[in-house]
Protein backbone atom coordinates (compact mmCIF):
# COMPACT_ATOMS: atom_id res chain seq x y z
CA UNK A 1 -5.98 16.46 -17.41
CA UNK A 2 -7.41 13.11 -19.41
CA UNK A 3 -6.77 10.14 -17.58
CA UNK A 4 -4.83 8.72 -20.26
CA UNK A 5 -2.67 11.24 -20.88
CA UNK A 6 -0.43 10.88 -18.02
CA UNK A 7 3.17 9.26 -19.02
CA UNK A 8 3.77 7.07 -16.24
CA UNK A 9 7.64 7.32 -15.11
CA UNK A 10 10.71 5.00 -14.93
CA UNK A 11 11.01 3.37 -11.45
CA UNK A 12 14.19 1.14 -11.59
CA UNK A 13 14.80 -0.18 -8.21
CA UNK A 14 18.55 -0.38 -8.94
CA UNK A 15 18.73 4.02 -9.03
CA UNK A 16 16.90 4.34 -5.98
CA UNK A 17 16.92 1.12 -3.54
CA UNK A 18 18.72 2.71 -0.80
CA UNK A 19 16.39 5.33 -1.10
CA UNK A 20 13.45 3.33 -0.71
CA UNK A 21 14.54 1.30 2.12
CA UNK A 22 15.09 4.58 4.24
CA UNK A 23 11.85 5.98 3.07
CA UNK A 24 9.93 2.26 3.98
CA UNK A 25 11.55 2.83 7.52
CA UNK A 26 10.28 6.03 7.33
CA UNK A 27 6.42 5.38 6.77
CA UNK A 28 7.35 2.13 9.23
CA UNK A 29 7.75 4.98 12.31
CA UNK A 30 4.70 6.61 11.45
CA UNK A 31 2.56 4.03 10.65
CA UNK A 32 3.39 2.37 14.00
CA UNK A 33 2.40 5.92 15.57
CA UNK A 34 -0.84 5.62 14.18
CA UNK A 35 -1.45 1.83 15.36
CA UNK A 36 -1.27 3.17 18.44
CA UNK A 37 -3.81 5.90 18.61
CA UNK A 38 -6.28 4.83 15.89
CA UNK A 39 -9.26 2.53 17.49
CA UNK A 40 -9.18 -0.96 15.92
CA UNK A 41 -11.09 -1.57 12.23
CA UNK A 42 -10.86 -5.38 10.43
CA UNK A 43 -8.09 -6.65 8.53
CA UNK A 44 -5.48 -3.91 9.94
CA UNK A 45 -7.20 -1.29 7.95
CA UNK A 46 -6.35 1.48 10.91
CA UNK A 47 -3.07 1.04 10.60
CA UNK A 48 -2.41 2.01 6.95
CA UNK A 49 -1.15 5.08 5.07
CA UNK A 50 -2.55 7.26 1.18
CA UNK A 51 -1.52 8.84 -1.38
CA UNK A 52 -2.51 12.43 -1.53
CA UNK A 53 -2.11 15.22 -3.35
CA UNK A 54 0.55 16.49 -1.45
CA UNK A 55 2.15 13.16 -0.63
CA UNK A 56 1.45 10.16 1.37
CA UNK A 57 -0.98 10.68 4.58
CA UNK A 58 -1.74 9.27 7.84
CA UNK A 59 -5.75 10.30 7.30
CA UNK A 60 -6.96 12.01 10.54
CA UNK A 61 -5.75 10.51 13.94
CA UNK A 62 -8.06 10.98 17.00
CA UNK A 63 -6.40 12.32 19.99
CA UNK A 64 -7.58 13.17 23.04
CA UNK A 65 -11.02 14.37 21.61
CA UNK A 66 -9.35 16.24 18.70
CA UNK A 67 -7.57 14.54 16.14
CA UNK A 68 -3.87 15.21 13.83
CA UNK A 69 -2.70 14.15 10.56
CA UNK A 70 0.91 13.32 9.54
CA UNK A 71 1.99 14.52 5.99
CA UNK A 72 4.95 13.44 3.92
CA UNK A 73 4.92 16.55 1.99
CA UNK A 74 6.87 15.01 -1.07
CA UNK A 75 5.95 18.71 -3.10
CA UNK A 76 7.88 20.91 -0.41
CA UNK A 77 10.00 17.44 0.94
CA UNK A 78 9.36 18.09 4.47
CA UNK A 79 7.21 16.16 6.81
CA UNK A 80 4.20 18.02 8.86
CA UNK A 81 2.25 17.27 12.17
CA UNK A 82 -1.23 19.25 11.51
CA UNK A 83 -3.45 19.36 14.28
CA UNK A 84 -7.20 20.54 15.29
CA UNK A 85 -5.81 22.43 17.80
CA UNK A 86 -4.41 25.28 15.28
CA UNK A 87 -0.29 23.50 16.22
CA UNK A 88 1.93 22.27 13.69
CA UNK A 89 5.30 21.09 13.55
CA UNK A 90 7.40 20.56 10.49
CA UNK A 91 10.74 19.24 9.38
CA UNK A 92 13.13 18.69 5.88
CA UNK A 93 13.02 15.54 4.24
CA UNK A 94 16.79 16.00 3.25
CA UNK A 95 19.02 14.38 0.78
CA UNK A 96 20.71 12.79 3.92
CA UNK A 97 18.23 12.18 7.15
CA UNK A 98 19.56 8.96 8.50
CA UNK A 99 16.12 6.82 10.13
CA UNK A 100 17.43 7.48 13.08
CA UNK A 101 17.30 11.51 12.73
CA UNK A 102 14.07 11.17 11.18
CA UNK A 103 12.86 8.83 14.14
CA UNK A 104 14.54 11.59 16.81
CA UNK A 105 12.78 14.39 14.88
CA UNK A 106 9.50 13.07 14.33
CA UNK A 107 9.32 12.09 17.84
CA UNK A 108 10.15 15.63 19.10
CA UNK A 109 7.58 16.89 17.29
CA UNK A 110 5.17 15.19 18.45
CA UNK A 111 6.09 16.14 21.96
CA UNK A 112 6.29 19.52 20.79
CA UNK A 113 2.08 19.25 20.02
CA UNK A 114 1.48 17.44 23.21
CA UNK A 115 0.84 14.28 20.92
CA UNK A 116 1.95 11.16 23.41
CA UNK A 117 2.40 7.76 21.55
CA UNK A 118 4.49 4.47 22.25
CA UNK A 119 5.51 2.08 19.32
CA UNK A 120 7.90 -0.78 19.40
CA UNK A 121 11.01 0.74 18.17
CA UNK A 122 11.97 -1.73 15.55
CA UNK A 123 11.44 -2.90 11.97
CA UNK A 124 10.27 -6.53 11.39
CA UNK A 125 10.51 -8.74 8.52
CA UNK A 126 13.17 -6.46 6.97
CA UNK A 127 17.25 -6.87 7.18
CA UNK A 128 17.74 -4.06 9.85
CA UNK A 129 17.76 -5.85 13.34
CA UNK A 130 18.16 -2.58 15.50
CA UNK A 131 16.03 -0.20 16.45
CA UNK A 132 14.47 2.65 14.14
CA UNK A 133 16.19 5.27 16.54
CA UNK A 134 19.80 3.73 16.05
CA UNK A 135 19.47 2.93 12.39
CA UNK A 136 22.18 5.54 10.89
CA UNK A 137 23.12 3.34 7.56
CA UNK A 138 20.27 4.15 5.75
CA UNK A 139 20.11 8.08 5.12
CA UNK A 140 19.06 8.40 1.21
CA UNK A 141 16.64 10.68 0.06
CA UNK A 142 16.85 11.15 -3.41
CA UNK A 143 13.64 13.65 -4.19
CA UNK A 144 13.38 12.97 -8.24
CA UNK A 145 12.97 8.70 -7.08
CA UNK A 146 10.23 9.84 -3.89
CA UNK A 147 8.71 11.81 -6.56
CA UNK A 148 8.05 9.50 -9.40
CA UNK A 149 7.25 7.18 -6.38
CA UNK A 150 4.65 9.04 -5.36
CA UNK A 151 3.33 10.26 -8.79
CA UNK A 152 2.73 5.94 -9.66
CA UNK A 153 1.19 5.36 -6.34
CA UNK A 154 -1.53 8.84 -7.05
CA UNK A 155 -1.99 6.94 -10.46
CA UNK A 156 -2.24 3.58 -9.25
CA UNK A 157 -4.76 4.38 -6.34
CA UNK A 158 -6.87 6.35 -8.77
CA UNK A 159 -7.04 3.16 -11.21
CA UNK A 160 -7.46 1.15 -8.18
CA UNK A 161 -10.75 3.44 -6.82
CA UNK A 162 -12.39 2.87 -10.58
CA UNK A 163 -11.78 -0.68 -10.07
CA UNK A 164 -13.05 -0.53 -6.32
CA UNK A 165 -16.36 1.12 -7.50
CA UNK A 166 -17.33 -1.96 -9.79
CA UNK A 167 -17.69 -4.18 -6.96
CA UNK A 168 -20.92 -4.33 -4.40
CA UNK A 169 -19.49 -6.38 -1.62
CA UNK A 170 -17.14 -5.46 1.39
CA UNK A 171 -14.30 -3.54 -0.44
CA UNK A 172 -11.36 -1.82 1.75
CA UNK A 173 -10.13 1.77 0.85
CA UNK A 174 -7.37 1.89 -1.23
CA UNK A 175 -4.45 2.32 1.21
CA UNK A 176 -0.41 1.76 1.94
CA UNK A 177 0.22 -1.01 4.08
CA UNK A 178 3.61 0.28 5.51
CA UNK A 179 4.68 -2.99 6.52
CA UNK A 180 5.42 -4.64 2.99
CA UNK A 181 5.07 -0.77 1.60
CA UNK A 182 2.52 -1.88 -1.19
CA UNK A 183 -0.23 -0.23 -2.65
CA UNK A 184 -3.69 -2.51 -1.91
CA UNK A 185 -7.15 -2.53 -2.90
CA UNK A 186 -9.30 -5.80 -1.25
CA UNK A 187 -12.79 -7.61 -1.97
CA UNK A 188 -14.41 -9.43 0.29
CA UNK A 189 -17.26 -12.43 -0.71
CA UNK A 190 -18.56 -11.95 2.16
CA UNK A 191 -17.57 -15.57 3.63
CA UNK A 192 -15.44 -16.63 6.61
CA UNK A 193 -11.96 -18.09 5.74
CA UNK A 194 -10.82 -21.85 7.22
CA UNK A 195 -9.49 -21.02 10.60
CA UNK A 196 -5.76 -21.12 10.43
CA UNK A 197 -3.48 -22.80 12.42
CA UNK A 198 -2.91 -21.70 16.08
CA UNK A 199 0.52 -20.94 15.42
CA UNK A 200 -0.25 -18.65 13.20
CA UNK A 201 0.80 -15.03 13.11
CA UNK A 202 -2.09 -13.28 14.78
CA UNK A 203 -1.60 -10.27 11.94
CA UNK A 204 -2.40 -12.70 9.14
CA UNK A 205 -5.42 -14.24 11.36
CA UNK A 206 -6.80 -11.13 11.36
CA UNK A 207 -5.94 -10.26 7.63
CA UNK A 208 -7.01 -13.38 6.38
CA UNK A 209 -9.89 -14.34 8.65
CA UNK A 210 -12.55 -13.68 5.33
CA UNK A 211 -12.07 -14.90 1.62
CA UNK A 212 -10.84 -12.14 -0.35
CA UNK A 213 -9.33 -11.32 -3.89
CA UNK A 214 -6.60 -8.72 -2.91
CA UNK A 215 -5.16 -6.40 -5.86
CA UNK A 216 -1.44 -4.55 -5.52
CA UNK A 217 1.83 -2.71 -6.81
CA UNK A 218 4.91 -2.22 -5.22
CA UNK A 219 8.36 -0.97 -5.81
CA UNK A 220 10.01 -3.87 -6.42
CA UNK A 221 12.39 -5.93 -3.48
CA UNK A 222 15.11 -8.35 -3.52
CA UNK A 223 13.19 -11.08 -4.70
CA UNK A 224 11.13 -9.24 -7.46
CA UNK A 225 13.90 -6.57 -8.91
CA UNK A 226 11.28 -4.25 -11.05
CA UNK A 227 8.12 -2.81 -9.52
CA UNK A 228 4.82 -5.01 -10.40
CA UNK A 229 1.10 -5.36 -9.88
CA UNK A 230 -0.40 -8.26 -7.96
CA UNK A 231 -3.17 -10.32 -7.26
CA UNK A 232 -3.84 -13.37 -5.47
CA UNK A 233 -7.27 -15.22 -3.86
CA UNK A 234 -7.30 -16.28 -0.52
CA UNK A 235 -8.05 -19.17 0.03
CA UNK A 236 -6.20 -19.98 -2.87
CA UNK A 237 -8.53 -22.17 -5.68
CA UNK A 238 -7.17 -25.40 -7.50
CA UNK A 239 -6.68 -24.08 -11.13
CA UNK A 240 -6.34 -20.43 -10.78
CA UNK A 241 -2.63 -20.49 -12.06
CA UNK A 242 -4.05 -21.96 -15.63
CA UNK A 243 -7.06 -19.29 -15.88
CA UNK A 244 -6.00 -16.38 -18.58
CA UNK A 245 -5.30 -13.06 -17.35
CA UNK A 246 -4.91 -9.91 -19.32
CA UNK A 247 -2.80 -7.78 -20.85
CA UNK A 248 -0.81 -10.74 -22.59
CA UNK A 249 2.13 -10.00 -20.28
CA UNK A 250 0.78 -10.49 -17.09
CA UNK A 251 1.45 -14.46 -15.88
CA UNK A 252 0.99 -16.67 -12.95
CA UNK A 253 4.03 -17.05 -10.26
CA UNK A 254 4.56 -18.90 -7.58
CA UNK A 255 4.06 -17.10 -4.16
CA UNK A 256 4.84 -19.18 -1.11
CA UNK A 257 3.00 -22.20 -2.64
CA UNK A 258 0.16 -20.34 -3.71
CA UNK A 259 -0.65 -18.65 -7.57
CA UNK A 260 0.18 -14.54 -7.70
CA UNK A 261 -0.95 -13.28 -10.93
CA UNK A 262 1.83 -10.50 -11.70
CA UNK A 263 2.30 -7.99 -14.29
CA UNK A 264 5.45 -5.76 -13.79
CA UNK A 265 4.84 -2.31 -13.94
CA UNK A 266 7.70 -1.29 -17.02
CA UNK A 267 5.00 -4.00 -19.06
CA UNK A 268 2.39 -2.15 -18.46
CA UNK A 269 4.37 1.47 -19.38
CA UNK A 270 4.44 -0.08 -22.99
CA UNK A 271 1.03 -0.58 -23.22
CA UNK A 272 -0.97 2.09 -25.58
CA UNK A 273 -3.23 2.73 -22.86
CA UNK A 274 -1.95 1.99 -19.65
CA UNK A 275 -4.91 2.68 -17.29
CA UNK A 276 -7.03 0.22 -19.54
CA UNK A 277 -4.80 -2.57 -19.38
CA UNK A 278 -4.45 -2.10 -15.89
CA UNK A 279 -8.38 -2.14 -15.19
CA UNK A 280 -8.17 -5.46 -17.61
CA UNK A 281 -5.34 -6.93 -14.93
CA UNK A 282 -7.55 -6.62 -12.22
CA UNK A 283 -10.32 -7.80 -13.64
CA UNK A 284 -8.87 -11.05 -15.13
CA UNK A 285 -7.53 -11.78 -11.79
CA UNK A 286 -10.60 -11.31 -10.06
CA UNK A 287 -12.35 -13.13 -12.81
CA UNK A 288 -10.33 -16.49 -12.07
CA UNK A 289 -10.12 -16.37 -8.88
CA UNK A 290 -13.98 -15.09 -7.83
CA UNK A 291 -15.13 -18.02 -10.41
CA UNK A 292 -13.00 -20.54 -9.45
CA UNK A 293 -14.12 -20.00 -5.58
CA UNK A 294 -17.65 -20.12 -6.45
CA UNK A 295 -18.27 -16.70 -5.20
CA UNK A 296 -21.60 -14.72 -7.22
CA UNK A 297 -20.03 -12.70 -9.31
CA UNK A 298 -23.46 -11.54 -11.11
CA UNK A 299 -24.40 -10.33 -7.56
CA UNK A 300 -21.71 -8.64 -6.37
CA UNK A 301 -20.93 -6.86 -9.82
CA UNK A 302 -21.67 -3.16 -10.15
CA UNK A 303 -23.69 -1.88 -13.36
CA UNK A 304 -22.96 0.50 -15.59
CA UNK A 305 -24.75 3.64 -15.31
CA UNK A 306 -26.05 3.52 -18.28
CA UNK A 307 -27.43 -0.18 -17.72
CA UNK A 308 -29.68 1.17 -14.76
């Protein structure tokens, strides 16, 4: 297939919002299972979830010497438990698993493989207050919205690995975070952050401990009601809100005091060449904010083959 020639999809939060809430509490219950078993890497990146060409992934999990993978099998709607040790487990995705089924199934798999593993049974920063394994109101799975969800985040994260590969510092893979549910891609100058303040949350001292340029799409939420691409600097520069950024739609918003370039995702579905003007989005924004910060771009900037 040519890399342009894929017709990227509707997405209006609106059709499918229950939907994604139950499937954000979903990768929520396995995400936390991997926290748990995965040995510690910087800026959370052992915690975090792919796209695959299945569905979304948990990577490989070490266990006990061996290792498992989790698979939200979005072609067959089921989710698997693979293991080294020739067991697997399986269960429907259906049109109406509650969290809390999910969470009781899931969890009964695992015990079915041997697989041991203790979260803390409860979202945070969301509007469910109760644990995952009493949360019955949300139970939507609509398979055409997971779909196109998961066709746009296969897209995104292969846009987001060409834009990874032009970059010679400390990049992170292009991952889920299942907290905020948002497709990231991260570079690094290399230089330690200003220490925040001690009563800071110790996730976001450990996210934020090195300056960074992070990239981003996600679904939409209640404050942002269409899914959109991000990008904002860390520290943040004075200026960066008035630098340009391409395609002429994207524009600087205000993020909890601090400049998020933005370009919302049914924008970018207009364009003539979507993956292009997507590449130009993240390079604009890392443009601004990588000059602005005084970081070496000529350094840290990957050739072209061709200019070898």
């Amino acid at each position: 297939m040519n890399k342009t020639a894929y017709a990227l999809p509707e997405l209006p939060l609106g059709e499918w919002e229950e939907s994604k809430m139950t499937l954000h509490l979903y990768f929520r219950i396995v995400g936390k299972v991997r926290m748990a078993l995965m040995p510690r890497k910087n800026h959370w990146w052992f915690i975090t979830l792919y796209a695959s060409s299945k569905g979304f992934t948990t990577g490989t999990i070490p266990y006990n010497g061996e290792a498992f993978e989790v698979i939200f099998n979005v072609i067959d709607h089921q989710l698997g438990i693979n293991t080294s040790w020739a067991g697997s487990e399986a269960f429907p995705l259906k049109v109406e698993l509650s969290v809390a089924e999910f969470y009781h199934a899931f969890f009964r798999s695992l015990d079915n493989l041997g697989i041991k593993a203790t979260i803390q049974d409860r979202p945070y920063d969301l509007p469910v207050k109760k644990p995952f394994s009493e949360i019955n109101e949300y139970r939507s799975y609509q398979k055409e919205y997971v779909t196109r969800f998961w066709k746009i985040m296969l897209w995104v994260t292969d846009v987001f690995k060409e834009f990874s590969g032009r970059f010679y510092g400390k990049t992170c893979p292009v991952h889920i975070y299942w907290h905020h549910m948002d497709l990231a891609v991260t570079r690094f100058s290399g230089k330690r952050a200003p220490a925040m303040l001690a009563e800071a949350r110790i996730s976001d001292k450990a996210a934020y401990s090195h300056e960074n340029i992070s990239f981003g799409f996600w679904a939409g939420d209640e404050e942002v009601r269409s899914p959109a691409f991000y990008s904002y600097t860390y520290p943040s520069p004075d200026g960066l809100d008035k630098q340009p950024l391409q395609p002429g739609q994207a524009s600087w918003q205000d993020s909890n005091g601090s400049p998020m370039a933005l370009l919302m995702y049914d924008d970018l579905r207009a364009e003539a060449d979507p993956r292009q003007a997507l590449l130009d989005f993240l390079e604009s924004a890392y443009q601004a904010g990588a000059n602005l910060a005084g970081w070496d771009v000529s350094a840290l900037t990957v050739p072209p083959l061709s200019d070898l």
